[in-house]
Each structure stands twice: as structure tokens, then as C-alpha cells.
N, C-alpha and C. Protein backbone atom coordinates (compact mmCIF):
# COMPACT_ATOMS: atom_id res chain seq x y z
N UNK A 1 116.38 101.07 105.34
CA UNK A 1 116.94 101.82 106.44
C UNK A 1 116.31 103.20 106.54
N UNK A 2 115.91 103.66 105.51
CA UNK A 2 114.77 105.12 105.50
C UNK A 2 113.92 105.15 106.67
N UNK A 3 113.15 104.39 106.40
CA UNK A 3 111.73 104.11 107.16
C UNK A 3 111.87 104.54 108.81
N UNK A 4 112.59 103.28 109.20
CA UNK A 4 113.26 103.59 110.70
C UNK A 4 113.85 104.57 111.12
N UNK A 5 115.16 105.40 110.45
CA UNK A 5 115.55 106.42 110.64
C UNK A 5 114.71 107.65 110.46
N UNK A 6 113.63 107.71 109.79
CA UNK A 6 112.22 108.59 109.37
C UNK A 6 111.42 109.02 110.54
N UNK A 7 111.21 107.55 110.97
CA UNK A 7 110.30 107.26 112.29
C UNK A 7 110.97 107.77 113.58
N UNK A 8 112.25 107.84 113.53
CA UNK A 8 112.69 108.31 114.75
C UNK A 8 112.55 109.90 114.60
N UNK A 9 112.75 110.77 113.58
CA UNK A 9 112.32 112.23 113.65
C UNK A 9 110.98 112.42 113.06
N UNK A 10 109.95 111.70 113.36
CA UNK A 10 108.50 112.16 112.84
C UNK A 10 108.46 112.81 111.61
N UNK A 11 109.39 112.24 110.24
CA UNK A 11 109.16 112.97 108.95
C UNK A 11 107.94 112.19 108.27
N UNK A 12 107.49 112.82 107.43
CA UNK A 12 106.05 112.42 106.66
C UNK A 12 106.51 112.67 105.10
N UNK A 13 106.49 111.47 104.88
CA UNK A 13 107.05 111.53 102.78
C UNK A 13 105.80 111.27 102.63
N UNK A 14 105.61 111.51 101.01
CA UNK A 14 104.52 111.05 100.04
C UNK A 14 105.02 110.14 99.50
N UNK A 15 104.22 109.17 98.81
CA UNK A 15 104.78 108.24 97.93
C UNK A 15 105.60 108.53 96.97
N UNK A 16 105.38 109.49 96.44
CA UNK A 16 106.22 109.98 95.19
C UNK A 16 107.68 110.66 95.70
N UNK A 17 107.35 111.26 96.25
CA UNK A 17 108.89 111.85 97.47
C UNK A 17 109.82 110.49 97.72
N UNK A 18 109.31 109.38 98.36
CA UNK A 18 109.42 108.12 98.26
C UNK A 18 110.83 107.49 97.25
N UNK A 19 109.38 107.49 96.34
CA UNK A 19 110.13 106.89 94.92
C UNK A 19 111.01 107.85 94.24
N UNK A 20 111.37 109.15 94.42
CA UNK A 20 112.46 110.02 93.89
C UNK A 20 113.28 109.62 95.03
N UNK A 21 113.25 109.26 95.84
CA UNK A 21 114.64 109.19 97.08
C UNK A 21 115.00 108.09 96.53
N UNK A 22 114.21 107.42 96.23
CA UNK A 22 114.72 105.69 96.11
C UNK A 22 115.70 105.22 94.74
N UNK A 23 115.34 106.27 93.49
CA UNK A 23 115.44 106.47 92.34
C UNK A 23 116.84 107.41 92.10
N UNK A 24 117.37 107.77 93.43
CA UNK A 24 118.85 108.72 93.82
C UNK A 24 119.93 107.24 93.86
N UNK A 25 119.56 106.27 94.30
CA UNK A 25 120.16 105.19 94.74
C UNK A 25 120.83 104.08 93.24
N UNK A 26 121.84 104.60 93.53
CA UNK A 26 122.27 103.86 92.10
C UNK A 26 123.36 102.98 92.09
N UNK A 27 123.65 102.73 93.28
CA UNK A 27 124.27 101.11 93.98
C UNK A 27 125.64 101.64 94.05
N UNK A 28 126.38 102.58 94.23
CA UNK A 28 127.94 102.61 93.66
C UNK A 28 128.49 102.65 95.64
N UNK A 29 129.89 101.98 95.37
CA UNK A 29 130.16 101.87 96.39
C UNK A 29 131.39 102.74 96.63
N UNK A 30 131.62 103.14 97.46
CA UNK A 30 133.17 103.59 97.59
C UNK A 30 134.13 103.06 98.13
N UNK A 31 134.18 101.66 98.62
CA UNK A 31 135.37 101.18 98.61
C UNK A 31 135.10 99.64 97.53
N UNK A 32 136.57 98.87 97.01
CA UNK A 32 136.64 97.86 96.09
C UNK A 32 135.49 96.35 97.05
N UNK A 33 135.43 95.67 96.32
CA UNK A 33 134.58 94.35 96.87
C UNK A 33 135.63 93.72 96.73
N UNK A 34 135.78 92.65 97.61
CA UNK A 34 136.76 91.49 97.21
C UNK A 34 136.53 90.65 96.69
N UNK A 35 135.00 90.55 96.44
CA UNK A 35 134.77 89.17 96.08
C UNK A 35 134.50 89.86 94.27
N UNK A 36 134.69 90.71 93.92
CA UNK A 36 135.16 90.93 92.43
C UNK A 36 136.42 91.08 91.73
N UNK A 37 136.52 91.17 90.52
CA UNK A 37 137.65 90.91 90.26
C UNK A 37 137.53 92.53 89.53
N UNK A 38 138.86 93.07 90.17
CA UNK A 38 138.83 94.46 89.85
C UNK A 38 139.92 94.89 88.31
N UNK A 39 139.72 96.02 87.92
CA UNK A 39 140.49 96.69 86.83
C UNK A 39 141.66 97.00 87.53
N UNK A 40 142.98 97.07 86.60
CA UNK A 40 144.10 97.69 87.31
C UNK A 40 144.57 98.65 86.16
């Protein structure tokens, strides 16, 4: 979803800029999944 949203304001990353944005991303969600079985 970067890429596209990038392309619409003409930003210019480096590869490495890139891979530190990508490397921020550490999967956590803020609301529960249902299809897991949660802690109470």
C-alpha cells in the first residue's frame, strides 16, 4: 500500500529508506481476531 499512496504525492525513497519503513512494521493489530483464541 506504500508504493501507490507514494505515487500519488511524487515522494522518492531510496532503497534503504525503503527497508527501514518496512522494518517499523511489526504486524500488531489493534483490535482482537476472531478467528484466534484469545487470553482472558
Amino acid at each position: 500500500r506504500q508504493k501507490p499512496n507514494l505515487d500519488g504525492v511524487n515522494v522518492k525513497l531510496t532503497s534503504e529508506q525503503v527497508e527501514k519503513l518496512a522494518a517499523l512494521d511489526e504486524n500488531h493489530s489493534v483490535s482482537s481476531d476472531p478467528t484466534k483464541e484469545q487470553a482472558v
